[in-house]
N, C-alpha and C. Protein backbone atom coordinates (compact mmCIF):
# COMPACT_ATOMS: atom_id res chain seq x y z
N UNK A 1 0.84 -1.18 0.00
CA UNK A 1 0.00 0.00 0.00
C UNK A 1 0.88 1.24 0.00
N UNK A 2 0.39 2.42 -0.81
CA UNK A 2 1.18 3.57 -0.50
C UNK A 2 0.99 4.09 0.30
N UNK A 3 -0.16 4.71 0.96
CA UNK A 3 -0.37 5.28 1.48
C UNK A 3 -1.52 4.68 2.56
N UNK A 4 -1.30 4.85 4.10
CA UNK A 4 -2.12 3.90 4.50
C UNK A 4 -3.45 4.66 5.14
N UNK A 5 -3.24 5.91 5.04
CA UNK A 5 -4.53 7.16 5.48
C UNK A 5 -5.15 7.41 3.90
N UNK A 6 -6.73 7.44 3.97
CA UNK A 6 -6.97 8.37 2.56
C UNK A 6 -7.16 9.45 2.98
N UNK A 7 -7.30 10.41 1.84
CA UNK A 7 -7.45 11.73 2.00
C UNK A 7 -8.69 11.87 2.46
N UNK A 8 -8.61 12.91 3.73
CA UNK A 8 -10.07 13.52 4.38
C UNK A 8 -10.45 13.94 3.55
N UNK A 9 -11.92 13.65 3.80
CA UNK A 9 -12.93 14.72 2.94
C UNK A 9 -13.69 15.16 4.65
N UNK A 10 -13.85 16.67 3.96
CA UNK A 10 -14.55 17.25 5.28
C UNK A 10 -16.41 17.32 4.90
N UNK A 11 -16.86 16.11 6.09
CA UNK A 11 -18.11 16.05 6.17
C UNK A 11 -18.98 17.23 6.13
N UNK A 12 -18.54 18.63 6.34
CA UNK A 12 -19.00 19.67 5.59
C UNK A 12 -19.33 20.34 4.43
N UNK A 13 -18.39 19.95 3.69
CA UNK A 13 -17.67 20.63 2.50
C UNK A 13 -19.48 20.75 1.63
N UNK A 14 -19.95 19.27 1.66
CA UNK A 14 -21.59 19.16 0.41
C UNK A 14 -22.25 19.90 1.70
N UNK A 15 -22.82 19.90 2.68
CA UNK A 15 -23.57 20.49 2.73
C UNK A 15 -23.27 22.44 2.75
N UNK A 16 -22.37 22.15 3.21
CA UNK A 16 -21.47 24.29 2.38
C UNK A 16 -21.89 24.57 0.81
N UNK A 17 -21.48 23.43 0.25
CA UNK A 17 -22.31 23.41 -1.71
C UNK A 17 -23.30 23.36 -1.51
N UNK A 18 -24.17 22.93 -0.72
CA UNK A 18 -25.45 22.85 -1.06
C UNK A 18 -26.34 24.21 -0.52
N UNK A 19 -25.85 24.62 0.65
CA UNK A 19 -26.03 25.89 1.31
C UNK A 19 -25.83 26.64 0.45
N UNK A 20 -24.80 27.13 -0.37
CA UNK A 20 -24.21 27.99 -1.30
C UNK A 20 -25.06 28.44 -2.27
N UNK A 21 -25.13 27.09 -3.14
CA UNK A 21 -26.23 27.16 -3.76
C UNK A 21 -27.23 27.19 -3.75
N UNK A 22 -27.95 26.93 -2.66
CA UNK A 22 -29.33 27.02 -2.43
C UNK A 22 -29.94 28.56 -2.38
N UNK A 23 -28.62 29.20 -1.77
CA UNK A 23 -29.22 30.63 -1.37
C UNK A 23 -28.70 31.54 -2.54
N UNK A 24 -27.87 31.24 -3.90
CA UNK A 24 -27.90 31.66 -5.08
C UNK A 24 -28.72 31.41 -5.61
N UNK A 25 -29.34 30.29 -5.77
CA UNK A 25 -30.93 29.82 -6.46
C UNK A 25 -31.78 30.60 -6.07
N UNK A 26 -32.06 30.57 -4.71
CA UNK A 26 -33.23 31.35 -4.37
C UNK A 26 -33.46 32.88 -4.27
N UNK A 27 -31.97 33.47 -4.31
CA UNK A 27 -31.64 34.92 -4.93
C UNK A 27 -32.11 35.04 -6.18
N UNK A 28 -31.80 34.32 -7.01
CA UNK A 28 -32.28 34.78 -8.14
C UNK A 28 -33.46 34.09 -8.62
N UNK A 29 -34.06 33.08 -8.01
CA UNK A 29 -35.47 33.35 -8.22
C UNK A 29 -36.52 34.14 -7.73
N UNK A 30 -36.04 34.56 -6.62
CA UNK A 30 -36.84 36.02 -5.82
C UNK A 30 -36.49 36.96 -7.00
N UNK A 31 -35.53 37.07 -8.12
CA UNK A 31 -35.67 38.32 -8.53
C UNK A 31 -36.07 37.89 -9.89
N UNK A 32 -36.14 37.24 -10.39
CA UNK A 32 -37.14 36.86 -11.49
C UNK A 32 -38.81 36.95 -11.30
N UNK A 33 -38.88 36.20 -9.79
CA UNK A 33 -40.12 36.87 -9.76
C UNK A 33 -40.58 37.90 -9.08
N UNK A 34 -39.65 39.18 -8.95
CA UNK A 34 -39.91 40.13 -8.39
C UNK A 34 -39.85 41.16 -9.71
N UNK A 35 -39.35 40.83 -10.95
CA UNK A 35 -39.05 41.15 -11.79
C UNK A 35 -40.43 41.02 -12.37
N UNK A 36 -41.07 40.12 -12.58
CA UNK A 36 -42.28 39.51 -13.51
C UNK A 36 -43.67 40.76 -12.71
N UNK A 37 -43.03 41.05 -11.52
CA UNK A 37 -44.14 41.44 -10.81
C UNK A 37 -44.54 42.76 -10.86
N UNK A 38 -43.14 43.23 -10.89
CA UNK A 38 -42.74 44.65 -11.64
C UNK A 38 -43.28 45.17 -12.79
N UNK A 39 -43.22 44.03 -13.54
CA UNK A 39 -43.43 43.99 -15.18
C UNK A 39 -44.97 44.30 -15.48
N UNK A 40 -45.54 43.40 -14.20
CA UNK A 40 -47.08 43.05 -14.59
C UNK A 40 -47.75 44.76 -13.97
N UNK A 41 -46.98 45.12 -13.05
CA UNK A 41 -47.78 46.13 -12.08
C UNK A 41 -47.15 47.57 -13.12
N UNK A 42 -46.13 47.80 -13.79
CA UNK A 42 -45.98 48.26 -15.03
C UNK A 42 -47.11 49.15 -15.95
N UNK A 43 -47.19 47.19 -16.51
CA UNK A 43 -48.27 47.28 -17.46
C UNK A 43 -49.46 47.80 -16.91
N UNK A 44 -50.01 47.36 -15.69
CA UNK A 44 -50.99 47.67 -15.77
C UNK A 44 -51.59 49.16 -15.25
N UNK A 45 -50.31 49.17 -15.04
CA UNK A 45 -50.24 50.79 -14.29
C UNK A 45 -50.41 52.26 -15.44
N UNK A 46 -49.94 51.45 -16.64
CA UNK A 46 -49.95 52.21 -18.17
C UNK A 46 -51.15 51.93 -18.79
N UNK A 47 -51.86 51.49 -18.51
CA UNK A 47 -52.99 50.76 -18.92
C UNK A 47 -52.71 49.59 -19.91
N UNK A 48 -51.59 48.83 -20.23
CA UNK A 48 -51.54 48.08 -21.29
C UNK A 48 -51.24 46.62 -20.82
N UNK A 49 -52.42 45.71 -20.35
CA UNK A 49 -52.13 44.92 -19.51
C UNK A 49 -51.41 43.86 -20.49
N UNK A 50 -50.13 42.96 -20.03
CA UNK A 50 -49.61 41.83 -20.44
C UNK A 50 -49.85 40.77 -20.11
N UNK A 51 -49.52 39.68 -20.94
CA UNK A 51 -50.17 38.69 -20.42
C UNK A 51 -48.78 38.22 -19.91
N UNK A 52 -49.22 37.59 -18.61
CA UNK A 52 -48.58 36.81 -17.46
C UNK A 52 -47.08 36.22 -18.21
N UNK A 53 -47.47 35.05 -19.46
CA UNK A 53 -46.24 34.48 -19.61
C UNK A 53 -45.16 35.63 -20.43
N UNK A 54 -46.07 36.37 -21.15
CA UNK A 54 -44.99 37.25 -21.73
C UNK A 54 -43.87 38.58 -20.74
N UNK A 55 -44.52 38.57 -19.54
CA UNK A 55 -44.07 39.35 -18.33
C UNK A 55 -43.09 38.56 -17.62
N UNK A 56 -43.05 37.38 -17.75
CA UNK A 56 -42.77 36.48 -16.95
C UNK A 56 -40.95 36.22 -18.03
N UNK A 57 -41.35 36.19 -19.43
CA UNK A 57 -40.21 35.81 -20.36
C UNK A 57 -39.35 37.45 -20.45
N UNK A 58 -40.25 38.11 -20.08
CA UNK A 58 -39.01 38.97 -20.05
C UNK A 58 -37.77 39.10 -18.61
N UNK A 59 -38.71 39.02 -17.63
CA UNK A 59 -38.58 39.00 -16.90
C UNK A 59 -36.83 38.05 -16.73
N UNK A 60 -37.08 36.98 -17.05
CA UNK A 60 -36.33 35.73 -17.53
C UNK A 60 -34.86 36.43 -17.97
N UNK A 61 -35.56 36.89 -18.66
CA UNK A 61 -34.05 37.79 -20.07
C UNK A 61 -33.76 38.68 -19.00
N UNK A 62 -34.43 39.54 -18.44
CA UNK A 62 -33.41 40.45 -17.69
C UNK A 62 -33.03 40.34 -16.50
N UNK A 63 -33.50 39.25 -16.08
CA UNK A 63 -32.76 38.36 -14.74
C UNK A 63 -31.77 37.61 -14.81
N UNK A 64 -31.10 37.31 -16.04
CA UNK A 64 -29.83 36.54 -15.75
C UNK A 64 -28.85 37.33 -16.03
N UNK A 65 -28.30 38.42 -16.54
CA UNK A 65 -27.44 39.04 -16.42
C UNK A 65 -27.58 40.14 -15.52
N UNK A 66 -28.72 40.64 -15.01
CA UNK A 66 -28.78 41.38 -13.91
C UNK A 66 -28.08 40.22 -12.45
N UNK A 67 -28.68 39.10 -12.24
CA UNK A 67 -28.26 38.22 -11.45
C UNK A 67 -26.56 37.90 -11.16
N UNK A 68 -26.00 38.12 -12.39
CA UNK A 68 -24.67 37.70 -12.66
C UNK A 68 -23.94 39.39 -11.88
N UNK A 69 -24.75 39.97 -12.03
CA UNK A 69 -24.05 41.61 -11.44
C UNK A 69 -24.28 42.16 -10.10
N UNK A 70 -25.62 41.62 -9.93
CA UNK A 70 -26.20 42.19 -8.48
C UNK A 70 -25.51 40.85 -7.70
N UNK A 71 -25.57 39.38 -7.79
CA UNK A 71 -25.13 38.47 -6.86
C UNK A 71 -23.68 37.82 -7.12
N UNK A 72 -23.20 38.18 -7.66
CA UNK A 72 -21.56 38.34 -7.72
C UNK A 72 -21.03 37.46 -6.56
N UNK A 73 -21.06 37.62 -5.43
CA UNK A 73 -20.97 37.49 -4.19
C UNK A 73 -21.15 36.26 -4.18
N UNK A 74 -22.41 36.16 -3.80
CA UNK A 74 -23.00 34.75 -3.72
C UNK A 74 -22.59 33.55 -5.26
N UNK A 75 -22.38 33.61 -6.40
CA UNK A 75 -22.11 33.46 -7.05
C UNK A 75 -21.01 32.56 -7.16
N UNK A 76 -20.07 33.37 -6.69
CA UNK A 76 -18.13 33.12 -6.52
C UNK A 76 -18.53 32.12 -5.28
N UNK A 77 -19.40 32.74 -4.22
CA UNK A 77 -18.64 31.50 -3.12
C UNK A 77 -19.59 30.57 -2.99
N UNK A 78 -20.63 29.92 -4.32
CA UNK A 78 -20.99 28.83 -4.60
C UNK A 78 -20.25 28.26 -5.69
N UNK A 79 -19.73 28.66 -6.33
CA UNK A 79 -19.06 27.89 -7.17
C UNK A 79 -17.45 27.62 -6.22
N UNK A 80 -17.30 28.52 -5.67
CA UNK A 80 -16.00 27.91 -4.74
C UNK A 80 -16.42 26.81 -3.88
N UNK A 81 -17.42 26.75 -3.26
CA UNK A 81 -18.16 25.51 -2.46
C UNK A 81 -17.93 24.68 -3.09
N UNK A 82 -18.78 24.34 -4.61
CA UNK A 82 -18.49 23.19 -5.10
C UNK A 82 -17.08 23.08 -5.39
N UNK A 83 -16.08 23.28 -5.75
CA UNK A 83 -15.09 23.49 -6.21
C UNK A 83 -14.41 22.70 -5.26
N UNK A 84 -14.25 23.29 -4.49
CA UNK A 84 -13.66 22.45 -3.06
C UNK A 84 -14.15 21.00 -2.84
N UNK A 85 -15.69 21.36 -2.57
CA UNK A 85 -16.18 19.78 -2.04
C UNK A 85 -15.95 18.80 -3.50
N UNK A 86 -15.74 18.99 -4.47
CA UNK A 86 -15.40 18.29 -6.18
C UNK A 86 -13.96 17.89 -5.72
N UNK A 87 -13.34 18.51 -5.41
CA UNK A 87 -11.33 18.78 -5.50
C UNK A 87 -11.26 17.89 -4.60
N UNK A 88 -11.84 17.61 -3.04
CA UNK A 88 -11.74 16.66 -2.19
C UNK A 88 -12.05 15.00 -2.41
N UNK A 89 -13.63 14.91 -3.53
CA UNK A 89 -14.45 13.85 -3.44
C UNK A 89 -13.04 13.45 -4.63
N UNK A 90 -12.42 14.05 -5.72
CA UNK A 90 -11.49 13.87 -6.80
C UNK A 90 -10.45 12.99 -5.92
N UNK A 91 -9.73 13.40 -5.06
CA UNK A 91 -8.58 13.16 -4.18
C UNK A 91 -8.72 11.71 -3.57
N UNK A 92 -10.24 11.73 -3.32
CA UNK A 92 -10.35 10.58 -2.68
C UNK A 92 -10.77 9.41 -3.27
N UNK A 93 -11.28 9.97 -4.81
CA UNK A 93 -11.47 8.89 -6.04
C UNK A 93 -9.94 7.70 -6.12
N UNK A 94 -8.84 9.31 -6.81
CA UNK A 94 -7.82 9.01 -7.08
C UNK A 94 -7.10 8.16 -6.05
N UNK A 95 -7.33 8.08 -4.61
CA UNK A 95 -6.59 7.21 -3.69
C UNK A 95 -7.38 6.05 -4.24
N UNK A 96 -8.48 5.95 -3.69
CA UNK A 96 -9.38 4.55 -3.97
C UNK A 96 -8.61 3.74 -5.08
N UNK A 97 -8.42 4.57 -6.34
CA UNK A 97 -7.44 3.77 -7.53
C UNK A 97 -6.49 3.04 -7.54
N UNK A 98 -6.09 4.05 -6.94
CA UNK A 98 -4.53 3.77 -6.56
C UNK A 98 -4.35 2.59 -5.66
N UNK A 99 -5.32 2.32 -4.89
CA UNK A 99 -4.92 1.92 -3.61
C UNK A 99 -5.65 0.29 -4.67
N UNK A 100 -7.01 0.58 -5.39
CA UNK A 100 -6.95 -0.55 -5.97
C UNK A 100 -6.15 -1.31 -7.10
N UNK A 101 -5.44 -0.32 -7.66
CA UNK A 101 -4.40 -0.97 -8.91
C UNK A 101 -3.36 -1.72 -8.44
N UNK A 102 -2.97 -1.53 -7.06
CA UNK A 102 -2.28 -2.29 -6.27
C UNK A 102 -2.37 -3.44 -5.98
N UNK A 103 -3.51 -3.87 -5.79
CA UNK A 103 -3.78 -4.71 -5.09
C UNK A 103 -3.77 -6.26 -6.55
């Protein structure tokens, strides 16, 4: 055997990815549909009422690059979450291999 410890993985790391992401998801679905809501109260405020899905598709379009600018933040340190908890579960693939090509 080479090595007779495998590499820790920290029993944290997925649920930190999953935290991460959860609260980037739900950032930017609060603003898609805070966006759609905008859109609708808009229209109807001009008198030109829209219909729901077409409020809703714009909405869409100007929520993902608004999202990418306003949550920046959140963004970077979900993709660093996964990044990490990926780089660890990798480490501990690569022992498993190793440790079985040996054998």
């Amino acid at each position: 055997m080479s090595d007779l410890h495998a590499p820790e993985v920290d029993p944290k790391a997925r649920s930190r990815a999953n935290k991460a992401v959860a609260v980037y998801g739900g950032l930017r679905l609060m603003l898609f549909i805070g966006l759609t809501v905008v859109i609708q109260l808009l229209a109807a405020a001009i008198g030109a009422p829209v219909p729901l899905i077409m409020s809703a598709l714009l909405a869409l379009i100007a929520a993902f690059p608004l999202s990418m600018l306003i949550f920046s933040r959140q963004r970077v340190e979900a993709v660093g979450a996964l990044a990490s908890w990926r780089a660890q579960r990798d480490a501990r693939k690569r022992w498993i291999q190793d440790e079985l090509a040996e054998r």
